[in-house]
PDB file of N, CA and C in Angstrom:
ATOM      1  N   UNK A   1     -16.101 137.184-111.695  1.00  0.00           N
ATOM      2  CA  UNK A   1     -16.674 138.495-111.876  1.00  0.00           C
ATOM      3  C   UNK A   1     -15.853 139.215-112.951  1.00  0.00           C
ATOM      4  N   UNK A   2     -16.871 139.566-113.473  1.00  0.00           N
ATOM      5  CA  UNK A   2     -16.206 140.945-114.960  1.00  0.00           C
ATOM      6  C   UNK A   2     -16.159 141.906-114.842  1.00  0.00           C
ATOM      7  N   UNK A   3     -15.070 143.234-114.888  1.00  0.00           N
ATOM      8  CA  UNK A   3     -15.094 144.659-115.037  1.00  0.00           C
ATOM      9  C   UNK A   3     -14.996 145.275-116.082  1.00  0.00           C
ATOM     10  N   UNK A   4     -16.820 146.255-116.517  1.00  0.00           N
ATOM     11  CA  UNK A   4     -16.012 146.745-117.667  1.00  0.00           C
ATOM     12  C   UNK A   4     -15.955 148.147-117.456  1.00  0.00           C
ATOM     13  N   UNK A   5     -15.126 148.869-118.301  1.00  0.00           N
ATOM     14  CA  UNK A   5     -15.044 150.145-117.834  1.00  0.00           C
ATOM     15  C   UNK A   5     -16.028 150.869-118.649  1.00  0.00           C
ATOM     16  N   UNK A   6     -16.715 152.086-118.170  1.00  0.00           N
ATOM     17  CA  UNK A   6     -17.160 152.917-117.784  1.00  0.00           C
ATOM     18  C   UNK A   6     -17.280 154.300-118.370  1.00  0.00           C
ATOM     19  N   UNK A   7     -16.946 154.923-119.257  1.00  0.00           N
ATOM     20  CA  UNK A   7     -16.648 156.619-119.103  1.00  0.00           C
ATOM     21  C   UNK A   7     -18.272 157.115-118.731  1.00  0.00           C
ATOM     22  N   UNK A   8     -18.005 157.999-117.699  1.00  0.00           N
ATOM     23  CA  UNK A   8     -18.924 159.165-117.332  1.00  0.00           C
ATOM     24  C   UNK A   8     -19.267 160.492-118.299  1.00  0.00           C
ATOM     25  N   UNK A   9     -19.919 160.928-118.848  1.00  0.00           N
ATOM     26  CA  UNK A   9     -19.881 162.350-119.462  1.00  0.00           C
ATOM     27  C   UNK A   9     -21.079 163.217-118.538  1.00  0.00           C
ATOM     28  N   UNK A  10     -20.210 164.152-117.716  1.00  0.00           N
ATOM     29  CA  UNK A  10     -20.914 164.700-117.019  1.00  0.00           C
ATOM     30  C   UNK A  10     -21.816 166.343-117.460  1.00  0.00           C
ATOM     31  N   UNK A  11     -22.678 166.598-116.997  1.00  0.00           N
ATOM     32  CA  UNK A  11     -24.056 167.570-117.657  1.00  0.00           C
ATOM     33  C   UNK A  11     -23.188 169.274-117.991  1.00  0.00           C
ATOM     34  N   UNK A  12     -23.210 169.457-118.747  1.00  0.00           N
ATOM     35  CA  UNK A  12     -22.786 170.970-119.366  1.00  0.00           C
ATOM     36  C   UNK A  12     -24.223 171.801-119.790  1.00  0.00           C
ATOM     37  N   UNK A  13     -23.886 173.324-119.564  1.00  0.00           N
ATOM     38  CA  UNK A  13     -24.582 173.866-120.047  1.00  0.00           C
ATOM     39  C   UNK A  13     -26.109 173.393-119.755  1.00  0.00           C
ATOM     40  N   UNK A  14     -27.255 173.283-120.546  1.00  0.00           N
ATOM     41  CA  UNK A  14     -28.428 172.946-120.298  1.00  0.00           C
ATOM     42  C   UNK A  14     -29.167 171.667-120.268  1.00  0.00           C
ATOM     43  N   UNK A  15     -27.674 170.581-120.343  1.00  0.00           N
ATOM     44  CA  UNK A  15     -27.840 169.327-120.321  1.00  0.00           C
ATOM     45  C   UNK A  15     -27.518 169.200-118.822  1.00  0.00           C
ATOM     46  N   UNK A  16     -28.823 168.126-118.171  1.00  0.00           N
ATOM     47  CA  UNK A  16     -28.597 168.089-117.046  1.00  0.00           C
ATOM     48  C   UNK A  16     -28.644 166.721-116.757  1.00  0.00           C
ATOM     49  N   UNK A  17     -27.909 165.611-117.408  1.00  0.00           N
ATOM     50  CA  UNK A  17     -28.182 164.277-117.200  1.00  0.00           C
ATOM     51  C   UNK A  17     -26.396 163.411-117.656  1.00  0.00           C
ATOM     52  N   UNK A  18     -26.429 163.059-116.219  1.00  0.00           N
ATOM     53  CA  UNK A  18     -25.250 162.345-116.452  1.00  0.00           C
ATOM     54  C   UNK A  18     -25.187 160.843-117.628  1.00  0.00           C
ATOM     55  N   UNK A  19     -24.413 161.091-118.861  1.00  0.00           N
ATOM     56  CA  UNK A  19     -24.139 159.930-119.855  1.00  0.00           C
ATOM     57  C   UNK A  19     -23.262 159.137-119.268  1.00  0.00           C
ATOM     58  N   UNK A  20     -23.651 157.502-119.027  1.00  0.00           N
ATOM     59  CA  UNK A  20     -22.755 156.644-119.251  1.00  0.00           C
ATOM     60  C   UNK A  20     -22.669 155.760-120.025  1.00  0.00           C
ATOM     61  N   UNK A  21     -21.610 155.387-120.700  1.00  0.00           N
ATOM     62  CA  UNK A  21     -21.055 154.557-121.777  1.00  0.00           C
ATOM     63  C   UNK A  21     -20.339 153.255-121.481  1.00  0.00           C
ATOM     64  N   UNK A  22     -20.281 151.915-121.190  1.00  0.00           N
ATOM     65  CA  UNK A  22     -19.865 150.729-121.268  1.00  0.00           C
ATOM     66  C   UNK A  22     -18.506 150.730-122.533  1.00  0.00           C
ATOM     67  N   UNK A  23     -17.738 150.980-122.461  1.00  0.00           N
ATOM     68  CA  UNK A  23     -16.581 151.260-123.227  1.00  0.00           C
ATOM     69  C   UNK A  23     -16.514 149.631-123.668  1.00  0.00           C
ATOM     70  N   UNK A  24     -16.316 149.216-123.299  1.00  0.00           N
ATOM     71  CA  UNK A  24     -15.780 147.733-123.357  1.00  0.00           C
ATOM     72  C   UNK A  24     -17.022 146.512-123.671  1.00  0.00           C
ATOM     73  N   UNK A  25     -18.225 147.097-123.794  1.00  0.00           N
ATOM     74  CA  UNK A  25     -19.497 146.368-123.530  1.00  0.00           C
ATOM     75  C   UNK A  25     -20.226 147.120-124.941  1.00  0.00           C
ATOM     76  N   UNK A  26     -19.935 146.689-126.150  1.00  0.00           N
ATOM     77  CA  UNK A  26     -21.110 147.221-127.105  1.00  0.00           C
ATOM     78  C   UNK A  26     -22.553 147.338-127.189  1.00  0.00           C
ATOM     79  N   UNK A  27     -23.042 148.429-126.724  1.00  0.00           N
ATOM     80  CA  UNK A  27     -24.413 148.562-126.962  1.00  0.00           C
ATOM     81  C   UNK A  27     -24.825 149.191-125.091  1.00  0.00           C
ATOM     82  N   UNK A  28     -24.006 149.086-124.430  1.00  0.00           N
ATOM     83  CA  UNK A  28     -24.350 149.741-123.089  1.00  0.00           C
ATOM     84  C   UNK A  28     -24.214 150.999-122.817  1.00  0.00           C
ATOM     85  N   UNK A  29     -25.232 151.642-122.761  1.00  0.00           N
ATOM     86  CA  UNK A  29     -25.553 152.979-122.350  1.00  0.00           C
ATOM     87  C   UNK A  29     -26.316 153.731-121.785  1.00  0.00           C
ATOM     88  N   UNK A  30     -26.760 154.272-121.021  1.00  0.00           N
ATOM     89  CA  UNK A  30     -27.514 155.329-120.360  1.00  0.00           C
ATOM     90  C   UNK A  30     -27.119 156.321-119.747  1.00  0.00           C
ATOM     91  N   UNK A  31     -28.086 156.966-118.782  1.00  0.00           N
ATOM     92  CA  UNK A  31     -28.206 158.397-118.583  1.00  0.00           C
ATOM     93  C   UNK A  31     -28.668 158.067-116.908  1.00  0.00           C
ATOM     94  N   UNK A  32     -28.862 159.534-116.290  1.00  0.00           N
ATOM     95  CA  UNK A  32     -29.106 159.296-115.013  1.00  0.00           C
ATOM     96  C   UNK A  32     -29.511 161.011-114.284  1.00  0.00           C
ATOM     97  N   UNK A  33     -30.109 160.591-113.161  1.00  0.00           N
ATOM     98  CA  UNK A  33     -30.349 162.328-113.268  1.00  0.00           C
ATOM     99  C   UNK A  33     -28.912 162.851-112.758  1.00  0.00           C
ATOM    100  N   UNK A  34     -27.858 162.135-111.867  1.00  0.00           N
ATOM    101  CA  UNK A  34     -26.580 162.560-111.218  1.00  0.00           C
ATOM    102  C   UNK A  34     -25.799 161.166-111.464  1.00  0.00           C
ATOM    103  N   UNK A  35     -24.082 161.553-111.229  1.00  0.00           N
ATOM    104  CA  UNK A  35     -23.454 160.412-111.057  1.00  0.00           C
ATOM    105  C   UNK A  35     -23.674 159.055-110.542  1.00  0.00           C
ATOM    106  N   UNK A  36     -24.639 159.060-109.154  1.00  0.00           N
ATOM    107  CA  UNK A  36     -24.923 157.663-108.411  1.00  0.00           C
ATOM    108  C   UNK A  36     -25.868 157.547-109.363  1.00  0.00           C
ATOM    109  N   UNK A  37     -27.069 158.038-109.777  1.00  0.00           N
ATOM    110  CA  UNK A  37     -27.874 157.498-110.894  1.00  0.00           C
ATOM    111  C   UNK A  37     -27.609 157.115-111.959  1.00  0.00           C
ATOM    112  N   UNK A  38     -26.722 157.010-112.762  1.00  0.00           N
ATOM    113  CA  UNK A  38     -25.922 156.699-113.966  1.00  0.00           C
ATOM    114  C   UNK A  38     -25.508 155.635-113.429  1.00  0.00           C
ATOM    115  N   UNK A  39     -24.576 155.374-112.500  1.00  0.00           N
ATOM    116  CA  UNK A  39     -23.691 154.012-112.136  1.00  0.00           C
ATOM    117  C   UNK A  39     -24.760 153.188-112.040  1.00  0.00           C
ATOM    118  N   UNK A  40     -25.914 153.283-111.195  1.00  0.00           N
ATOM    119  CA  UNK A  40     -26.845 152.341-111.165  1.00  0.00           C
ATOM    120  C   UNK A  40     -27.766 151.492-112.174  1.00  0.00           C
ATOM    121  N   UNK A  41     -27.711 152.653-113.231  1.00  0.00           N
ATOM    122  CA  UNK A  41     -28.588 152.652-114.703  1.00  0.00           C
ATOM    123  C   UNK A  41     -27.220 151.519-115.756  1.00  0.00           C
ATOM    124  N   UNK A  42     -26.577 152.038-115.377  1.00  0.00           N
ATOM    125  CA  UNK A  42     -25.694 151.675-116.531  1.00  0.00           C
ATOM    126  C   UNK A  42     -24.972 150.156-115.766  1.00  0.00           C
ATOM    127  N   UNK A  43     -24.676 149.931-114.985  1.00  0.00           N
ATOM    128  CA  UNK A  43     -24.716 148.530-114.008  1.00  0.00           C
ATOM    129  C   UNK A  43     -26.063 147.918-114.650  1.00  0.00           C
ATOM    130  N   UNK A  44     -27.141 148.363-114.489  1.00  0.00           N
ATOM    131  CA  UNK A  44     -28.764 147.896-114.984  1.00  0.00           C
ATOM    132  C   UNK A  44     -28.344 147.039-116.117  1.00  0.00           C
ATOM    133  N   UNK A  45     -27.822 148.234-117.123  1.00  0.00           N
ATOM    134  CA  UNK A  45     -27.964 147.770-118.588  1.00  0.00           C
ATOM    135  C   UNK A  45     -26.892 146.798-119.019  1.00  0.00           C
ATOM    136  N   UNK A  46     -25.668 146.821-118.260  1.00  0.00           N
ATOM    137  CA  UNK A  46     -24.627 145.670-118.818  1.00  0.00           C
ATOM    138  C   UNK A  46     -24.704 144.741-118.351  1.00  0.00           C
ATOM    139  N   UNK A  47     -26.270 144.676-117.125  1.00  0.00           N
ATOM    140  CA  UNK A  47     -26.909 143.125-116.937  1.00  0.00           C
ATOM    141  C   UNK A  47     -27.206 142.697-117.622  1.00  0.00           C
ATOM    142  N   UNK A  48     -28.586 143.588-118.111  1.00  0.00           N
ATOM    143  CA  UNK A  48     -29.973 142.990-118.941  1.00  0.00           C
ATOM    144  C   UNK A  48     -28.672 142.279-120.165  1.00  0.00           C
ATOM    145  N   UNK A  49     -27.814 143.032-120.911  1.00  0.00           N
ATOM    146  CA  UNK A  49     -27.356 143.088-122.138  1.00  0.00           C
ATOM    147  C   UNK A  49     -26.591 141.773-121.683  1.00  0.00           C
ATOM    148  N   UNK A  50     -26.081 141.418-120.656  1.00  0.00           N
ATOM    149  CA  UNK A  50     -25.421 140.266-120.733  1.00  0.00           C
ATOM    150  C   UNK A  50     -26.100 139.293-120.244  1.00  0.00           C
ATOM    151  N   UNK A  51     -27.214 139.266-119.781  1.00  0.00           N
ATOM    152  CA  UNK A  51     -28.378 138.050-119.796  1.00  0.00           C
ATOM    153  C   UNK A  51     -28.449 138.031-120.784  1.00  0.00           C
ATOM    154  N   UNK A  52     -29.212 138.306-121.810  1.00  0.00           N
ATOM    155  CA  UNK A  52     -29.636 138.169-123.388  1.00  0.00           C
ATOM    156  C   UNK A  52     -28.413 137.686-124.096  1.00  0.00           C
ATOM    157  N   UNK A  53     -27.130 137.661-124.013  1.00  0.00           N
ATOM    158  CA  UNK A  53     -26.241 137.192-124.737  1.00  0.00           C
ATOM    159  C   UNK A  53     -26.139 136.055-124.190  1.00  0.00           C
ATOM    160  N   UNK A  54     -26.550 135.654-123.028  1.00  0.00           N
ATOM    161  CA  UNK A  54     -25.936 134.603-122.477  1.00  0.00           C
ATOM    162  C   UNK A  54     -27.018 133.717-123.228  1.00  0.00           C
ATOM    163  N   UNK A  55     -28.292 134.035-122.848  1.00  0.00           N
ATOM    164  CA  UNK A  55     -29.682 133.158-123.326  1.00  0.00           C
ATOM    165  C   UNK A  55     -29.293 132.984-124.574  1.00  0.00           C
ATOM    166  N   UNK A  56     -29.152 133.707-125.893  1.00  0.00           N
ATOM    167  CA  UNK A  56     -28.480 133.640-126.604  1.00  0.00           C
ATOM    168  C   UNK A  56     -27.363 132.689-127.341  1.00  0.00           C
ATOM    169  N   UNK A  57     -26.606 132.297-126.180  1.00  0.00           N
ATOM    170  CA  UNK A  57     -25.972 131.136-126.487  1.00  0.00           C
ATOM    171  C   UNK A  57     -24.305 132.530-126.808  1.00  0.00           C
ATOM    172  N   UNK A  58     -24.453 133.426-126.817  1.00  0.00           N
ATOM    173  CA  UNK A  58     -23.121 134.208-127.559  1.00  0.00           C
ATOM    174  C   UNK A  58     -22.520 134.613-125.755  1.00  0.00           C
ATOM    175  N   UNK A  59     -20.978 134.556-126.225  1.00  0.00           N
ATOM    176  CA  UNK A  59     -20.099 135.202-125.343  1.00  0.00           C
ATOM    177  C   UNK A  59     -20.176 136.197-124.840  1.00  0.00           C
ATOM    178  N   UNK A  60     -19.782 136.751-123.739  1.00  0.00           N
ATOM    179  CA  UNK A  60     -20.178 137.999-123.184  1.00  0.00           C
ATOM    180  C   UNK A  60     -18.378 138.864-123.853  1.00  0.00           C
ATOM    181  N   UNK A  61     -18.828 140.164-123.907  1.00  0.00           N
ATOM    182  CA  UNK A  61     -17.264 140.993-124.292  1.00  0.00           C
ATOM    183  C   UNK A  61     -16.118 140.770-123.548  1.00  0.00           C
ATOM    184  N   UNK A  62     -15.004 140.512-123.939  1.00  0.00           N
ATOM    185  CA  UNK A  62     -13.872 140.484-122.767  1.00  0.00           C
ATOM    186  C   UNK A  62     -13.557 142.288-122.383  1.00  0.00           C
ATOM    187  N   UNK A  63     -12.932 142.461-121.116  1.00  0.00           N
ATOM    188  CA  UNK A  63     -12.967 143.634-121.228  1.00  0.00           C
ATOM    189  C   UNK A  63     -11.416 143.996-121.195  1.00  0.00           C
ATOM    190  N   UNK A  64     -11.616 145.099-121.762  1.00  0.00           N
ATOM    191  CA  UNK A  64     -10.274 145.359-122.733  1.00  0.00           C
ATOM    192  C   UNK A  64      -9.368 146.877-121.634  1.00  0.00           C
ATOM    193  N   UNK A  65      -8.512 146.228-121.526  1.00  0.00           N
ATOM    194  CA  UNK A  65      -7.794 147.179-120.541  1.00  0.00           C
ATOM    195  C   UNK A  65      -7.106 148.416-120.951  1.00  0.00           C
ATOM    196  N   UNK A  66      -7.093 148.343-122.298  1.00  0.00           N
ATOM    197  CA  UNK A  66      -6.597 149.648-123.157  1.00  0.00           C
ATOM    198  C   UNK A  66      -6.945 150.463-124.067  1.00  0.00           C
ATOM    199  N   UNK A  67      -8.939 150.341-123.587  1.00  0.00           N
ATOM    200  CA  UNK A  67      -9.753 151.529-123.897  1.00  0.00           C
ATOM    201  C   UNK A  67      -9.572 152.767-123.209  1.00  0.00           C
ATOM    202  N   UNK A  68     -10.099 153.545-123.662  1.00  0.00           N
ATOM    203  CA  UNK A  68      -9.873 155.155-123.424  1.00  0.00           C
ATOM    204  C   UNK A  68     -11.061 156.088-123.710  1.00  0.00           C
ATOM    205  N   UNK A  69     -11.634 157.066-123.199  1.00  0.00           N
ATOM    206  CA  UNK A  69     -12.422 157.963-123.725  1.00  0.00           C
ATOM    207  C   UNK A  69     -11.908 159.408-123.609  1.00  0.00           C
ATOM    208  N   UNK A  70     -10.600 159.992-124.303  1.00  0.00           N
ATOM    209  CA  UNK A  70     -10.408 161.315-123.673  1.00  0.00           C
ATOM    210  C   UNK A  70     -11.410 162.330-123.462  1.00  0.00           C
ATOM    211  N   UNK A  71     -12.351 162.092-123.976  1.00  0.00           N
ATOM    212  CA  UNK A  71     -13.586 163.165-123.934  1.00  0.00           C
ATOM    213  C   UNK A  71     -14.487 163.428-122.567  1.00  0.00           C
ATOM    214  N   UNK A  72     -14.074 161.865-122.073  1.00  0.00           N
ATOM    215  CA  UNK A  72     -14.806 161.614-120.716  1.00  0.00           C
ATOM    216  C   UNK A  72     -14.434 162.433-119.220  1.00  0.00           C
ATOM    217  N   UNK A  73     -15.444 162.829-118.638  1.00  0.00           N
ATOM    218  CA  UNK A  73     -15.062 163.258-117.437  1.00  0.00           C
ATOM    219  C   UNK A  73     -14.276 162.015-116.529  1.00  0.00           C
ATOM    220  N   UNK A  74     -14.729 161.051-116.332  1.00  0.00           N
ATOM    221  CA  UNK A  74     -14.551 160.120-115.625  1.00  0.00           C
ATOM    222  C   UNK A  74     -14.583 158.804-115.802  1.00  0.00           C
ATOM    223  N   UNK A  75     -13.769 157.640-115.791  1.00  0.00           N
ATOM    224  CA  UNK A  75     -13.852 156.359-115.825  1.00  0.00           C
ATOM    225  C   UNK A  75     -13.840 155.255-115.067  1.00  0.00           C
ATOM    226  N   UNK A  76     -14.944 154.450-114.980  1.00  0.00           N
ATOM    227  CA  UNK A  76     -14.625 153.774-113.468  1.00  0.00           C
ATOM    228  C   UNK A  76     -14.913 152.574-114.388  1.00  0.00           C
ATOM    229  N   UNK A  77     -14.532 151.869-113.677  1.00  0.00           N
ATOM    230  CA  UNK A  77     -14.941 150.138-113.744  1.00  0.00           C
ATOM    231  C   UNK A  77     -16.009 149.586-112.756  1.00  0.00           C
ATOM    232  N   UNK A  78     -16.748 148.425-113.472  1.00  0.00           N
ATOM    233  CA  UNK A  78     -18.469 148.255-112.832  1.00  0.00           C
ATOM    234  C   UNK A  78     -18.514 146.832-113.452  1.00  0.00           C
ATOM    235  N   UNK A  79     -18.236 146.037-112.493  1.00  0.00           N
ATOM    236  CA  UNK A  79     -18.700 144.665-112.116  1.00  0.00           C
ATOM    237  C   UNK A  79     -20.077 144.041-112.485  1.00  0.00           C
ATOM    238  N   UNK A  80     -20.056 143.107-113.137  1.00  0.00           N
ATOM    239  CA  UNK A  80     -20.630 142.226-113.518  1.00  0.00           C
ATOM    240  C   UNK A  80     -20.351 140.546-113.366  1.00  0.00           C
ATOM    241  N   UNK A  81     -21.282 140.310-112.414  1.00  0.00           N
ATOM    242  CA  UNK A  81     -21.464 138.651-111.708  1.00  0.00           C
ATOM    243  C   UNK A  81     -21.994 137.854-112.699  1.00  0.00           C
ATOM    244  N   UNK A  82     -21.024 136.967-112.922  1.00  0.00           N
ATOM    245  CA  UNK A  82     -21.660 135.707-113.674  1.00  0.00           C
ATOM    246  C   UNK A  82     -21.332 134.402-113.182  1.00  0.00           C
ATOM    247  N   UNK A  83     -22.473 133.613-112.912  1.00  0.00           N
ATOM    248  CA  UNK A  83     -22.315 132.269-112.211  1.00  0.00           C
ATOM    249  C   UNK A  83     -23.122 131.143-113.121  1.00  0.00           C
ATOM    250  N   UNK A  84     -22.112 130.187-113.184  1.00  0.00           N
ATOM    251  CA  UNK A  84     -22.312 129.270-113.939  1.00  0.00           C
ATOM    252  C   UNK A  84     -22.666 129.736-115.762  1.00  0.00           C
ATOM    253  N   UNK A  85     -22.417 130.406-116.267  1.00  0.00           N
ATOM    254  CA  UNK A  85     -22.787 131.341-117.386  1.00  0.00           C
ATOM    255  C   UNK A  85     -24.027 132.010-117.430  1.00  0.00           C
ATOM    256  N   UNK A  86     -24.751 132.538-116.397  1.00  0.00           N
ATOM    257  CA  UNK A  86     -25.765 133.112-116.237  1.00  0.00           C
ATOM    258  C   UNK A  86     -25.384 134.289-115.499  1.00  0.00           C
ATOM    259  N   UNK A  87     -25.622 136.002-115.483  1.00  0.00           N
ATOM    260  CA  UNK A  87     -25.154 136.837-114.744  1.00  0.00           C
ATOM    261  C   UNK A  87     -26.477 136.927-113.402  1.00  0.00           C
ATOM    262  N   UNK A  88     -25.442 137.168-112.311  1.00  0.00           N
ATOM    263  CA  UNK A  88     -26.128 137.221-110.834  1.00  0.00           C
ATOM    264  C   UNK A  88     -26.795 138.659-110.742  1.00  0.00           C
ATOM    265  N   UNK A  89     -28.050 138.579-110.045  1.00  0.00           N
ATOM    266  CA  UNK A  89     -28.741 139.717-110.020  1.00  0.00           C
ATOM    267  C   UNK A  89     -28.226 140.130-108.058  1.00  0.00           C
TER     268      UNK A  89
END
């Protein structure tokens, strides 16, 4: 299993949709209407994105332990299953 991290950017002002960003995972991103909706969306997308690399034949990102987002409200790490080089749904 893979962890990549995460930053949260949580809703200001008249933005009411939690951003999450795959720090470690190029090209993973979404939105959500609250925090549990974001984790779920953005878990979603660093599936789909790492099925297609896998089909692909390309490596999935290593994840890098000394990213940072100071801008971010919050950073978590979010697991990704891969068995036999195929990721587990």
């Amino acid at each position: 299993m893979l962890f990549y991290h995460v930053a949260f950017y949580l809703p200001r002002g008249s933005d009411h949709m939690v951003v999450a960003e795959a720090l470690d995972f190029p090209g993973a991103l979404s939105q959500g209407f609250d925090l549990a909706d974001a984790r779920l969306m953005i878990a979603s997308a660093i599936q789909e994105l790492a099925e297609a690399l896998l089909e692909e034949g390309k490596p999935l990102p290593r994840p890098d332990p000394m990213v940072s987002a100071p801008d971010a409200d919050l950073i978590e790490l979010v697991p990704v299953s891969v068995e036999g080089g195929v990721p587990r749904r």
